[in-house]
C-alpha atoms as a PDB file:
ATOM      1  CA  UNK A   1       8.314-100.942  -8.044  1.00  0.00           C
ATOM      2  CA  UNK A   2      11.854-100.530  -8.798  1.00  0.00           C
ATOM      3  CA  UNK A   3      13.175-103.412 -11.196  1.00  0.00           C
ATOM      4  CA  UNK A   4      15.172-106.232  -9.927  1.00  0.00           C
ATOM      5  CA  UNK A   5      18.286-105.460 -11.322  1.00  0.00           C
ATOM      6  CA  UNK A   6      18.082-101.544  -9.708  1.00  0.00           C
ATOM      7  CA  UNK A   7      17.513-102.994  -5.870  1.00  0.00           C
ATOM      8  CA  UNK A   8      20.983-104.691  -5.673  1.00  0.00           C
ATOM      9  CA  UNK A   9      22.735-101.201  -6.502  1.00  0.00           C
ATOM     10  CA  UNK A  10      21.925 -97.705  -5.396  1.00  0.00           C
ATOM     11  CA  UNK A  11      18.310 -96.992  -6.037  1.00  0.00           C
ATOM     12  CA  UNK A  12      17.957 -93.943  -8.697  1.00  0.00           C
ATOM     13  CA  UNK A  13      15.621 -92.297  -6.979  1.00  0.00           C
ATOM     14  CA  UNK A  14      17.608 -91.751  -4.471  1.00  0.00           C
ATOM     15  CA  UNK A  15      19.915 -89.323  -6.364  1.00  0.00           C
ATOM     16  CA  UNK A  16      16.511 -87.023  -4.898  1.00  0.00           C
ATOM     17  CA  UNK A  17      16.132 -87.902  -1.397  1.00  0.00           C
ATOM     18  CA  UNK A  18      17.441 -84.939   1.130  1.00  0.00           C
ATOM     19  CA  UNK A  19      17.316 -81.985  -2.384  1.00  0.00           C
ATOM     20  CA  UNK A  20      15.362 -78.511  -1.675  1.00  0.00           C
ATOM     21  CA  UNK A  21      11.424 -79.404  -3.172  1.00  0.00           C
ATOM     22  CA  UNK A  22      11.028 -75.934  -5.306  1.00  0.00           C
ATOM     23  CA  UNK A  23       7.717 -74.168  -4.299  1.00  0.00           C
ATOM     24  CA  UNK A  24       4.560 -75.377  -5.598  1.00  0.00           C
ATOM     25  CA  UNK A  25       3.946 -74.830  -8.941  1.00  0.00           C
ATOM     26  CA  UNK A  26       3.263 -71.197 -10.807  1.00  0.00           C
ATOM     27  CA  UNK A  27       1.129 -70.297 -13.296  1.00  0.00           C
ATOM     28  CA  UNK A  28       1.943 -69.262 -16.736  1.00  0.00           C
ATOM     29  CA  UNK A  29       1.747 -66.198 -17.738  1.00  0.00           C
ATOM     30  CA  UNK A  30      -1.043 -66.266 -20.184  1.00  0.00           C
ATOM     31  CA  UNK A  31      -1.031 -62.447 -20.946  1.00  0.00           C
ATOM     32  CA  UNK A  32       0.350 -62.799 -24.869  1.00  0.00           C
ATOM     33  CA  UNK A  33      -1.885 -66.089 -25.933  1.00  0.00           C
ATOM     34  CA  UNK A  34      -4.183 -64.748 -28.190  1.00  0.00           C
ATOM     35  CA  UNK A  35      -7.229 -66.779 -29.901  1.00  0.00           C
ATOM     36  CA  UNK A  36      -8.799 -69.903 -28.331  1.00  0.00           C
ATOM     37  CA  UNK A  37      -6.732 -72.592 -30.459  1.00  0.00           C
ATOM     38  CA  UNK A  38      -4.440 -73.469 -27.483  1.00  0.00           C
ATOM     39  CA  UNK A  39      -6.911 -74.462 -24.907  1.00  0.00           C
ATOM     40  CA  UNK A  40      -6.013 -78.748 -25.877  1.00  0.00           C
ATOM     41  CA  UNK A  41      -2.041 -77.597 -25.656  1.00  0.00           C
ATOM     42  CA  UNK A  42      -2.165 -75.781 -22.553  1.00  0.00           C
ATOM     43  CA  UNK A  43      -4.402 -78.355 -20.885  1.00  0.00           C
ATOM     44  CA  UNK A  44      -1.963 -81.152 -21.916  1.00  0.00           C
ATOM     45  CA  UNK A  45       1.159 -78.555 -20.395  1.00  0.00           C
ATOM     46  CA  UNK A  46      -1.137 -78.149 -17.191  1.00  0.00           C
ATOM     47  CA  UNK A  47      -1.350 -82.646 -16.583  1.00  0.00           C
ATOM     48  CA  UNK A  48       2.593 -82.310 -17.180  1.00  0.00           C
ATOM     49  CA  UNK A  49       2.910 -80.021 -14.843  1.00  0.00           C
ATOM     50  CA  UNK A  50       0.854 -81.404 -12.574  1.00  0.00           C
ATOM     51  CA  UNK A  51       2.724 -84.928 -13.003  1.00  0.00           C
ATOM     52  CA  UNK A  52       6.105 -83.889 -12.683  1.00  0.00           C
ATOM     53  CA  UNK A  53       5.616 -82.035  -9.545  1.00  0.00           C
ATOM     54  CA  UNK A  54       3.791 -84.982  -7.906  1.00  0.00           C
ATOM     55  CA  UNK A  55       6.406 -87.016  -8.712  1.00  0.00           C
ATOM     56  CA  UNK A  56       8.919 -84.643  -7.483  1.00  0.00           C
ATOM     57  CA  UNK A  57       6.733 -84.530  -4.315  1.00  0.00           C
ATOM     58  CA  UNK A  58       6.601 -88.407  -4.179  1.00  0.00           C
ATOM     59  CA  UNK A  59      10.470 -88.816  -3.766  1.00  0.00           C
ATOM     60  CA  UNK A  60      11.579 -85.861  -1.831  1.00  0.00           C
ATOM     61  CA  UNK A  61      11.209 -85.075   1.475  1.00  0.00           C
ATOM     62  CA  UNK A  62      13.855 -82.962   3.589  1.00  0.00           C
ATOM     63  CA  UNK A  63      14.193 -79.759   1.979  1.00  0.00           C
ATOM     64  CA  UNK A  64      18.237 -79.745   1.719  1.00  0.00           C
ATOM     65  CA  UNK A  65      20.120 -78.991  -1.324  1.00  0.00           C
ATOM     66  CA  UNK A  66      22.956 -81.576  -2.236  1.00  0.00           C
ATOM     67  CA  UNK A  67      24.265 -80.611  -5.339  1.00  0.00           C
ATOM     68  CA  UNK A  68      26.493 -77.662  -6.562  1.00  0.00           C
ATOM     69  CA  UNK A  69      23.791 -75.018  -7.927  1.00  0.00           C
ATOM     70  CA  UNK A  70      26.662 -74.064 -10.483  1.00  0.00           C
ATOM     71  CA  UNK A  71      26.369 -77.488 -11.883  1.00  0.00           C
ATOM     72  CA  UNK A  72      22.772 -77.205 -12.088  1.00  0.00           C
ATOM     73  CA  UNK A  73      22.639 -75.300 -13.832  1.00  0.00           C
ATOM     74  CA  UNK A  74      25.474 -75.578 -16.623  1.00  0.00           C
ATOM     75  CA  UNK A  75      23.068 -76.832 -19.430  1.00  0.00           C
ATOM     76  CA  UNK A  76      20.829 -74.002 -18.905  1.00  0.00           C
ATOM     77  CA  UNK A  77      20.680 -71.046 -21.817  1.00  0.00           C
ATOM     78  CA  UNK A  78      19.704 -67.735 -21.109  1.00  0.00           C
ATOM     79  CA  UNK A  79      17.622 -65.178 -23.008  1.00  0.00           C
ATOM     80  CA  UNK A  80      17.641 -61.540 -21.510  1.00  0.00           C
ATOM     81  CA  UNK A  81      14.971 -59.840 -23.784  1.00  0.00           C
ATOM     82  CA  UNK A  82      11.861 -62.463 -23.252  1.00  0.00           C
ATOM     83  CA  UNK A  83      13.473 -63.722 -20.073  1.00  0.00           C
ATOM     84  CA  UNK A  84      13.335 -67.102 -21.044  1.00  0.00           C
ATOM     85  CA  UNK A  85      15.756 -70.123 -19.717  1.00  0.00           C
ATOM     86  CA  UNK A  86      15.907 -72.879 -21.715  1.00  0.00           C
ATOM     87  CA  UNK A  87      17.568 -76.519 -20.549  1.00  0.00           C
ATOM     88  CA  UNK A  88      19.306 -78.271 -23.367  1.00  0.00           C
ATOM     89  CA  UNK A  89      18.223 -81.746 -24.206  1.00  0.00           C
ATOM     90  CA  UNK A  90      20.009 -83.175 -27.024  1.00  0.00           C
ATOM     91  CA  UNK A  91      18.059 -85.015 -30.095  1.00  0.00           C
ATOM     92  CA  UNK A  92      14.597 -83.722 -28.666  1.00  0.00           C
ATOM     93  CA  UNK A  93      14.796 -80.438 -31.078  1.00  0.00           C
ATOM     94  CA  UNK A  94      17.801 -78.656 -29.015  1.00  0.00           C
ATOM     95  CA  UNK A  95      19.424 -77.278 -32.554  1.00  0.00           C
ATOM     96  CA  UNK A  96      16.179 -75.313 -33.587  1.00  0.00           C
ATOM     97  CA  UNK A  97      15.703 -74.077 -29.923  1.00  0.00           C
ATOM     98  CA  UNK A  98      19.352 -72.485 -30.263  1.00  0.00           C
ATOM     99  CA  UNK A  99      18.350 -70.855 -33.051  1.00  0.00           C
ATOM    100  CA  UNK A 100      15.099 -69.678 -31.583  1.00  0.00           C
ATOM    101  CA  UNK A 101      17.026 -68.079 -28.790  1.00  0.00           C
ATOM    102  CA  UNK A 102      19.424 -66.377 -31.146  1.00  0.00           C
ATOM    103  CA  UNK A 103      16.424 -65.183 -33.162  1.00  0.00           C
ATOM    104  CA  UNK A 104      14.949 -63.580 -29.607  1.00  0.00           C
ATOM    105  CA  UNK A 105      17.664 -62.257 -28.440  1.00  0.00           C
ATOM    106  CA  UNK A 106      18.597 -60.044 -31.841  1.00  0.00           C
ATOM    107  CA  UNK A 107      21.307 -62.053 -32.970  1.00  0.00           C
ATOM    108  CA  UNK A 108      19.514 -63.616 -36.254  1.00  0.00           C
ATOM    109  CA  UNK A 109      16.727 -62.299 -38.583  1.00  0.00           C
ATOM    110  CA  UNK A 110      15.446 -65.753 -38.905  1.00  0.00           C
ATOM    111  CA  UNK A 111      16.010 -69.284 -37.469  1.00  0.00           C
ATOM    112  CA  UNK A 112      16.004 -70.881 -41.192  1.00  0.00           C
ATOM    113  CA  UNK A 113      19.546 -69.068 -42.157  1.00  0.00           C
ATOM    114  CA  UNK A 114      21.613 -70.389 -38.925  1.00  0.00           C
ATOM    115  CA  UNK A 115      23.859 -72.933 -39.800  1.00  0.00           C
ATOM    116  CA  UNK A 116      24.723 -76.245 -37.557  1.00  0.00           C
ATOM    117  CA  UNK A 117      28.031 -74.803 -37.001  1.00  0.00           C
ATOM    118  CA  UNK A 118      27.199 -71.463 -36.057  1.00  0.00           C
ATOM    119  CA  UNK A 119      24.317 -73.095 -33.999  1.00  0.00           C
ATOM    120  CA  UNK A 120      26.612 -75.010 -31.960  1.00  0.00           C
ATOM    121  CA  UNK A 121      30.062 -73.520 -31.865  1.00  0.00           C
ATOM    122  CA  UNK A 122      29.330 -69.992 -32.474  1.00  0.00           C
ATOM    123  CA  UNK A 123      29.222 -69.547 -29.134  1.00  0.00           C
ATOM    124  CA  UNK A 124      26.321 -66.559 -29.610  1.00  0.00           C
ATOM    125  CA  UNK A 125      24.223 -67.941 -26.841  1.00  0.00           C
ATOM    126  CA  UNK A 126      25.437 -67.856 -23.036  1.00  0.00           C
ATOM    127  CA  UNK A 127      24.510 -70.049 -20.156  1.00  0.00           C
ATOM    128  CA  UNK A 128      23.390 -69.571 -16.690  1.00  0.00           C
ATOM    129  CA  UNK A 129      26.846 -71.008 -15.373  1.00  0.00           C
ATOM    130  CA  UNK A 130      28.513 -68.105 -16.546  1.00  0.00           C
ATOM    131  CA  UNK A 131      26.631 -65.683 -14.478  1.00  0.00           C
ATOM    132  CA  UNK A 132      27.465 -64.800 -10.360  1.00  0.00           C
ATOM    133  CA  UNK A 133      25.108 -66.411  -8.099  1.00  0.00           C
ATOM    134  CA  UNK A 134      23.028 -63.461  -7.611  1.00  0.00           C
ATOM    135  CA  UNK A 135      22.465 -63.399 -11.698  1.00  0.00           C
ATOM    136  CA  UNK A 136      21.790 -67.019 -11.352  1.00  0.00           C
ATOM    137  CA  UNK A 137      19.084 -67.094  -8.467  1.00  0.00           C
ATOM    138  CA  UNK A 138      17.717 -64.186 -10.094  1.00  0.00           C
ATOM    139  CA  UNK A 139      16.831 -65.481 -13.316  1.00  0.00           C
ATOM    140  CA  UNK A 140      16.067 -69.000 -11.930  1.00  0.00           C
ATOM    141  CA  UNK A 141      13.228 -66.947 -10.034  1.00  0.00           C
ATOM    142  CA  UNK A 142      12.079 -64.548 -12.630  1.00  0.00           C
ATOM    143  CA  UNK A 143      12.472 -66.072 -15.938  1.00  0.00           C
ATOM    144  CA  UNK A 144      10.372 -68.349 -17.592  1.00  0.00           C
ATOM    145  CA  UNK A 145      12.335 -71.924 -17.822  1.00  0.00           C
ATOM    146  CA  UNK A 146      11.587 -74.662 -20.242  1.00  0.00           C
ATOM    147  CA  UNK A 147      12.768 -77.538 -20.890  1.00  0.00           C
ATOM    148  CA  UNK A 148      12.209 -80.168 -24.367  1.00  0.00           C
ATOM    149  CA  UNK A 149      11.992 -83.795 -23.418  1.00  0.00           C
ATOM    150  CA  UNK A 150      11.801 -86.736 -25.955  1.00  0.00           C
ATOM    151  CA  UNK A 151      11.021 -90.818 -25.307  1.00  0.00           C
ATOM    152  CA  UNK A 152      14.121 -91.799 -24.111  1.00  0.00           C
ATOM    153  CA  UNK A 153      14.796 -94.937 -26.489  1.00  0.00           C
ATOM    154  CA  UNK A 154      13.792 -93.004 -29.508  1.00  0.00           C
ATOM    155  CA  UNK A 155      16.553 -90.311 -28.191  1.00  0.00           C
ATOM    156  CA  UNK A 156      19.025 -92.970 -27.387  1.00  0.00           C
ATOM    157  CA  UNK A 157      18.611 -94.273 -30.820  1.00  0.00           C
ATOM    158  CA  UNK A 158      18.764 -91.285 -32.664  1.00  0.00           C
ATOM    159  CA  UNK A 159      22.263 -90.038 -31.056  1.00  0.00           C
ATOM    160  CA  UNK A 160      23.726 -93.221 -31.946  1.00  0.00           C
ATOM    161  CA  UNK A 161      22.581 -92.748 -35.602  1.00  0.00           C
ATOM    162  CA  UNK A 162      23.396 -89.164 -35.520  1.00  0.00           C
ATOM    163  CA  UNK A 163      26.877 -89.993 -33.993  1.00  0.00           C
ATOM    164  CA  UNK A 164      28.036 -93.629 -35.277  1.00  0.00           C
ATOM    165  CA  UNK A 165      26.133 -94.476 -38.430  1.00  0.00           C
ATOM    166  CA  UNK A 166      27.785 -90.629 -40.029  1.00  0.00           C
ATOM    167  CA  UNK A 167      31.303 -89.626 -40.590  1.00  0.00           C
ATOM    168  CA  UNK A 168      32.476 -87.918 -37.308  1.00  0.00           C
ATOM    169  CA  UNK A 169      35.368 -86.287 -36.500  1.00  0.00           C
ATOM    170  CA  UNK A 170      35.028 -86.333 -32.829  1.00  0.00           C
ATOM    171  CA  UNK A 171      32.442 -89.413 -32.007  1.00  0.00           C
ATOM    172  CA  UNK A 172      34.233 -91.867 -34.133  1.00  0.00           C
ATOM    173  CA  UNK A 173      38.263 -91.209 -32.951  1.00  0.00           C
ATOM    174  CA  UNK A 174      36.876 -90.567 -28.993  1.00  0.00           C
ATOM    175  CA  UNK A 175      33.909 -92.784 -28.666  1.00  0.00           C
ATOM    176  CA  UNK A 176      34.002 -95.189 -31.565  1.00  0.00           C
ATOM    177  CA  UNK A 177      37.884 -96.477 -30.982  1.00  0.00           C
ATOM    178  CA  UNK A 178      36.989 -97.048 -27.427  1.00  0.00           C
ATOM    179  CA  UNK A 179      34.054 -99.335 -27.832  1.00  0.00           C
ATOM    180  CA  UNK A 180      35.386-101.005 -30.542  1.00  0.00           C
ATOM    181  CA  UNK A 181      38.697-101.576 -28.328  1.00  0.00           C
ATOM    182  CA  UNK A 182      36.638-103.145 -25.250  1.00  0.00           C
ATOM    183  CA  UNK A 183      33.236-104.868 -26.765  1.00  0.00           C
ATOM    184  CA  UNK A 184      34.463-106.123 -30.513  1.00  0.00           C
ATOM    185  CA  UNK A 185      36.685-109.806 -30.164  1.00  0.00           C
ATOM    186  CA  UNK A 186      39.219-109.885 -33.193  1.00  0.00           C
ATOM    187  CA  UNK A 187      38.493-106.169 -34.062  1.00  0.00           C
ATOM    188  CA  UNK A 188      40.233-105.487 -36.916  1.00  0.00           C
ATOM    189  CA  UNK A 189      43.098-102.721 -37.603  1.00  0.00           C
ATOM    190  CA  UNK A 190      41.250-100.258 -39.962  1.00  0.00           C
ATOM    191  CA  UNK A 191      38.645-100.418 -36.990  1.00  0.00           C
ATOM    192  CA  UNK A 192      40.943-100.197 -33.935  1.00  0.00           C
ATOM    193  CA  UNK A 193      42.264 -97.015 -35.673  1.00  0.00           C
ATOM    194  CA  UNK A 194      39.280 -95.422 -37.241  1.00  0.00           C
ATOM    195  CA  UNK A 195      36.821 -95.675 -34.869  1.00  0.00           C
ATOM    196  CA  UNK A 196      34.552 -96.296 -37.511  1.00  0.00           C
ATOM    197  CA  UNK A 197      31.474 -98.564 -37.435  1.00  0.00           C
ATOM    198  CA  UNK A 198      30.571 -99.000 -34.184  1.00  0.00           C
ATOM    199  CA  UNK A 199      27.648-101.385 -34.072  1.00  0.00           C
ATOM    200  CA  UNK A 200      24.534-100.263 -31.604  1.00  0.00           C
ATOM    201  CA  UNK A 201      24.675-103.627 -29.224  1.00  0.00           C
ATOM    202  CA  UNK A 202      28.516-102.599 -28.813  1.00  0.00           C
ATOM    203  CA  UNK A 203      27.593 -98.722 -27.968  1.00  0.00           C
ATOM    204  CA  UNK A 204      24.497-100.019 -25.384  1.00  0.00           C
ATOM    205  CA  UNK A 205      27.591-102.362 -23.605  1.00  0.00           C
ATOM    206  CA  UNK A 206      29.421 -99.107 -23.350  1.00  0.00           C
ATOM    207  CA  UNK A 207      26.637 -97.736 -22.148  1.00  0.00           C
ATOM    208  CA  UNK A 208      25.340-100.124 -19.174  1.00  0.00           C
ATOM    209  CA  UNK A 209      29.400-100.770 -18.505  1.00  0.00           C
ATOM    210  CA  UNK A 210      29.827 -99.208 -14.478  1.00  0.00           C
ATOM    211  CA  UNK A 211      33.710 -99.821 -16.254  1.00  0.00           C
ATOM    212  CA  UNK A 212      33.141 -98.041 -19.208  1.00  0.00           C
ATOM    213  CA  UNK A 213      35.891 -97.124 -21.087  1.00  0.00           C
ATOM    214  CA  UNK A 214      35.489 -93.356 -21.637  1.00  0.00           C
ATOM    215  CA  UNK A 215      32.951 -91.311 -19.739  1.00  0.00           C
ATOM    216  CA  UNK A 216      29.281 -90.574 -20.384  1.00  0.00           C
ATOM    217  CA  UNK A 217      28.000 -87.846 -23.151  1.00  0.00           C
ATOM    218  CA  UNK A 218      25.367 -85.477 -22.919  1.00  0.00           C
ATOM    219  CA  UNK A 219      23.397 -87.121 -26.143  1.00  0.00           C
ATOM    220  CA  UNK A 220      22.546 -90.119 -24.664  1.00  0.00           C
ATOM    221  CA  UNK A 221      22.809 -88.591 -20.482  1.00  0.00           C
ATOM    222  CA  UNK A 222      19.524 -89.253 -18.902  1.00  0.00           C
ATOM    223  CA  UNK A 223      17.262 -86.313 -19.086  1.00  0.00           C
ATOM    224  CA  UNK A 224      17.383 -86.016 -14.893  1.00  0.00           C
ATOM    225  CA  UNK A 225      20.849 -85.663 -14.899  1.00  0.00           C
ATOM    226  CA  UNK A 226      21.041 -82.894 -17.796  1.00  0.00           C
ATOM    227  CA  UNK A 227      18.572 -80.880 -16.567  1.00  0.00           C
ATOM    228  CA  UNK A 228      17.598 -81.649 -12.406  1.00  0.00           C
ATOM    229  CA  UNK A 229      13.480 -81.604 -12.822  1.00  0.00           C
ATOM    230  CA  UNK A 230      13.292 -81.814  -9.288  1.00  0.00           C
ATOM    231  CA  UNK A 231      15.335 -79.325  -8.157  1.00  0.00           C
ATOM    232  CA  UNK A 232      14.237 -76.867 -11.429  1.00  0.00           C
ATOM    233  CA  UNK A 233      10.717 -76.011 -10.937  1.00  0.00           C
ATOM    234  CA  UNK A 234      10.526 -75.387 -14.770  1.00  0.00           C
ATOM    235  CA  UNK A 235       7.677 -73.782 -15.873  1.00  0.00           C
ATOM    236  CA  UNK A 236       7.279 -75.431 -19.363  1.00  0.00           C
ATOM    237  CA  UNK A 237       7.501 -79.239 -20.253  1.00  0.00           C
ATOM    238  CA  UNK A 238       7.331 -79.671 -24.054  1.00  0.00           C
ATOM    239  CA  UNK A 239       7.536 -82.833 -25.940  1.00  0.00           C
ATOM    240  CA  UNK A 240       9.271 -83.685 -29.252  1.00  0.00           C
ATOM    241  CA  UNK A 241       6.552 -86.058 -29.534  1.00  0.00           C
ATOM    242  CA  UNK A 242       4.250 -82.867 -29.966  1.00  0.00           C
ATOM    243  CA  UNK A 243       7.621 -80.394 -30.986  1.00  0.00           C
ATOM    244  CA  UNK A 244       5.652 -77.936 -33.163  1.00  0.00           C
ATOM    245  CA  UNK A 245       2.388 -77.498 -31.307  1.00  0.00           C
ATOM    246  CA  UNK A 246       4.538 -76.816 -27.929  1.00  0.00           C
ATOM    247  CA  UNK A 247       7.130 -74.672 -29.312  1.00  0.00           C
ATOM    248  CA  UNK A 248       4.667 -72.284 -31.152  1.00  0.00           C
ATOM    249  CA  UNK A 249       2.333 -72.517 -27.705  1.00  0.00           C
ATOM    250  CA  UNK A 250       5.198 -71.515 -25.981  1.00  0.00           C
ATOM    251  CA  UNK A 251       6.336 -68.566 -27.876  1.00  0.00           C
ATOM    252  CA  UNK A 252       2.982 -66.861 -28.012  1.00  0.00           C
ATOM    253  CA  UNK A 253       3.632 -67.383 -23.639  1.00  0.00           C
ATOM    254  CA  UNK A 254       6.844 -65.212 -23.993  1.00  0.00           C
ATOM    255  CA  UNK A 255       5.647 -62.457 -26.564  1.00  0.00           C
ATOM    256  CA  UNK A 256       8.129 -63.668 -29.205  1.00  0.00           C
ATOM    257  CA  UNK A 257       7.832 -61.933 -32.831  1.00  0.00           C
ATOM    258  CA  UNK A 258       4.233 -62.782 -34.181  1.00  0.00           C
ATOM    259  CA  UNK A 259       6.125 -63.945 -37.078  1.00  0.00           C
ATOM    260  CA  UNK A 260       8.309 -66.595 -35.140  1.00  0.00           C
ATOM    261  CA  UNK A 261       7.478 -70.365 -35.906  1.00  0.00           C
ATOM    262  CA  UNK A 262       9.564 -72.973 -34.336  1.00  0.00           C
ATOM    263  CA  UNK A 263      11.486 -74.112 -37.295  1.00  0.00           C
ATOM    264  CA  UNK A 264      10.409 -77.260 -39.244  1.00  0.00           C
ATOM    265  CA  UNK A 265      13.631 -78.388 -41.143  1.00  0.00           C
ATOM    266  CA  UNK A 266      15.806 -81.605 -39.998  1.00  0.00           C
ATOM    267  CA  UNK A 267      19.028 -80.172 -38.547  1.00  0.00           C
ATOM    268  CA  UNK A 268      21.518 -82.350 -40.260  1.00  0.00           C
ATOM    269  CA  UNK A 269      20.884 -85.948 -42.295  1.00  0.00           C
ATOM    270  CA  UNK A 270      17.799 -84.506 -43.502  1.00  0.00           C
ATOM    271  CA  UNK A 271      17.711 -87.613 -45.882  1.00  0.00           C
ATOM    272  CA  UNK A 272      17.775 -90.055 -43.321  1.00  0.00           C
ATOM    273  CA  UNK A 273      14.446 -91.705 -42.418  1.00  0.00           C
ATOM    274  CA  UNK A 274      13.311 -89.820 -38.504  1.00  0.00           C
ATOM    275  CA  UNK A 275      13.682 -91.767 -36.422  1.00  0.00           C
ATOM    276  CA  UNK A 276      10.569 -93.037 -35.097  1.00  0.00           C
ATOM    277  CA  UNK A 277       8.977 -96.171 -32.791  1.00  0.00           C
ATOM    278  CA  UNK A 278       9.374 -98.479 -35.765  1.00  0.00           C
ATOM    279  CA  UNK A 279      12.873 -97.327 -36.182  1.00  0.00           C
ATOM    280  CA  UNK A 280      13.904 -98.113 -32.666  1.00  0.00           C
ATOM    281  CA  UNK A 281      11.838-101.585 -32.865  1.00  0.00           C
ATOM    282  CA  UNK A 282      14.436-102.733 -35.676  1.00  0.00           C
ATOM    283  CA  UNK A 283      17.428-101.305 -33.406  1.00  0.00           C
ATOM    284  CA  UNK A 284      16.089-103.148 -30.466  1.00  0.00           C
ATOM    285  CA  UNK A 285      15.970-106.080 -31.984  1.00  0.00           C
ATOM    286  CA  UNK A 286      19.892-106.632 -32.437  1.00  0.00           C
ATOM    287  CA  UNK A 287      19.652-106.824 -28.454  1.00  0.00           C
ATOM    288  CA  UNK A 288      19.063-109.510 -25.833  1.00  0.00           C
ATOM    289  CA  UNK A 289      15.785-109.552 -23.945  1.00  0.00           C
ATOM    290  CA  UNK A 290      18.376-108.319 -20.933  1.00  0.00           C
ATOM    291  CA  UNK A 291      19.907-105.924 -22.720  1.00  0.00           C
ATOM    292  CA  UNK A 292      16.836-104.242 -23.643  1.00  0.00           C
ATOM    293  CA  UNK A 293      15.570-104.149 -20.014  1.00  0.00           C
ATOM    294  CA  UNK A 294      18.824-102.903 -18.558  1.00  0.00           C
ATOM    295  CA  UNK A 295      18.525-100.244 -21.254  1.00  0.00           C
ATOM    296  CA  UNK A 296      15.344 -99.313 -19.988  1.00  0.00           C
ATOM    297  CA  UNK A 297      16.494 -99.625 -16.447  1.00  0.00           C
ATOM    298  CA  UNK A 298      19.337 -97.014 -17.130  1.00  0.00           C
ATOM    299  CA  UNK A 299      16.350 -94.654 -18.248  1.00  0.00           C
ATOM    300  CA  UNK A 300      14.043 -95.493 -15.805  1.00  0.00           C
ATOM    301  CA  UNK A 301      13.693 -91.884 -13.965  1.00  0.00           C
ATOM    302  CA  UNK A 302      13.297 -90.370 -17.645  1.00  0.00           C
ATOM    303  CA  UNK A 303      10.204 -92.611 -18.004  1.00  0.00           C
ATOM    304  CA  UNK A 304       8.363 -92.013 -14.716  1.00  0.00           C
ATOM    305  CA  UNK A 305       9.355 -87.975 -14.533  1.00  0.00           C
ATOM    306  CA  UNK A 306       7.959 -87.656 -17.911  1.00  0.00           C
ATOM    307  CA  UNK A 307       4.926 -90.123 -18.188  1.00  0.00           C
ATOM    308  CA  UNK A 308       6.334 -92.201 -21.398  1.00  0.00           C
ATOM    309  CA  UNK A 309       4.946 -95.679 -21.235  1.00  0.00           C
ATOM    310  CA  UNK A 310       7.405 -98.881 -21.099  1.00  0.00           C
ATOM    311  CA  UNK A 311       8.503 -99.881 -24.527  1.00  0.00           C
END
């Protein structure tokens, strides 16, 4: 049952109705796994499977593709060697995925020497966008795809940690002068011109504003609008909630190096406290019982797709 607030407006789900349903679901290729210590992991990546397609199943029905397979696509990176496409979702372990792929594809001898920089504007990695359509539709139906997802409050939280409660060069001036401009009375200069100290119920009014201010960012997009589940049959559904376990299932899947781990390090802030349910309880709390369920409400697809319960 959709909440109240979602049946005035456009129902979400109906960003699905009248898409292409990819064909049911393949299996994994098994052929690298060695030893019997993945049987509870791959079970677990079987239900997810399982889930996501039903749901998929659930709210589609005439097999007719609305959207721009170019822009599908765009936050899709590509691996050549392992064949191996991997969706970007911000705060759910992206960095350490990037430097996975670079380790894959020969452009690092290990994932612990990659800086954040490199990681992110080095530019080493290339996406599916750039390729023709017949490169696209090629790899979209012979390489492995993946995608990361994380609870969607705990992500939310996190990028506005990661982006407002840190000096910022690009958050602060774009985002942080524009809420504070809109959604703080009697703002003061220093703020107005800094864009420093944005406080979280001000970024979740940007956020649920249909007016807002300046446009949406991929850190705190919803995960079915980064990354089309529906219309991606990916083959892979790992959780940050489970990061490790999933990552190093999922390599032994693609024949990556037998000395590979998924990397265990905090990208940047490493001596900030993770953010975690208690964390997002105390950043809750600063909200209004409405706020909190409109918040939801904006992630509401996130939730069902991926099986996290209600907070």
């Amino acid at each position: 049952r959709l909440p109240e607030q979602q049946k005035t407006s456009e129902s979400p789900l109906s960003w699905f109705r009248g898409v292409y349903l990819p064909p049911a679901l393949h299996p994994l290729n098994k052929t690298f796994v060695k030893g019997g210590e993945w049987q509870d992991t791959d079970s677990t990546q079987e239900k997810r499977r399982a889930f996501l397609q039903d749901f998929c199943r659930k709210y589609n029905s005439r097999k007719k593709l609305q959207t721009h397979l170019v822009h599908l696509v765009s936050r899709i990176y590509v691996e050549d060697r392992h064949k191996v496409l991997y969706c970007e979702v911000p705060k759910a372990g992206c960095s350490n995925w990037k430097r996975v792929l670079m380790v894959l594809s020969g452009l690092a001898a290990s994932a612990n020497n990659i800086s954040h920089d490199d990681v992110h504007y080095g530019k080493h990695l290339r996406k599916l966008d750039s390729y023709d359509l017949k490169g696209i539709y090629t790899r979209l139906n012979m390489y492995t795809k993946f995608i990361f997802v994380r609870d969607p409050m705990e992500r939310l939280v996190s990028a506005f940690r990661d982006k407002f409660e840190h000096p910022n060069s690009y958050y602060h001036p774009v985002f942080g002068k524009a809420i504070i401009r809109k959604y703080r009375h009697n703002a003061d200069e220093e703020a107005l011109k800094t864009g420093s100290g944005v406080k979280f119920k001000e970024f979740i009014q940007y956020l649920l504003d249909f007016h807002r201010p300046i446009g949406m960012d991929i850190h705190w997009e919803q995960v079915s609008k980064l990354c089309y589940p529906c219309l991606i049959n990916y083959d892979f559904i790992g959780k940050f909630e489970t990061l490790e376990e999933d990552a190093n299932y999922f390599l032994q899947l693609v024949g990556a190096p037998a000395n590979l781990k998924f990397p265990k390090f905090k990208d940047r802030h490493s001596s900030d406290e993770r953010t975690s349910t208690e964390v997002v309880r105390q950043y809750l709390k600063e909200l209004s019982k409405e706020e909190r369920q409109l918040t939801y409400d904006f992630y509401y697809l996130d939730y069902l797709m991926f099986n996290y319960t209600s907070p």
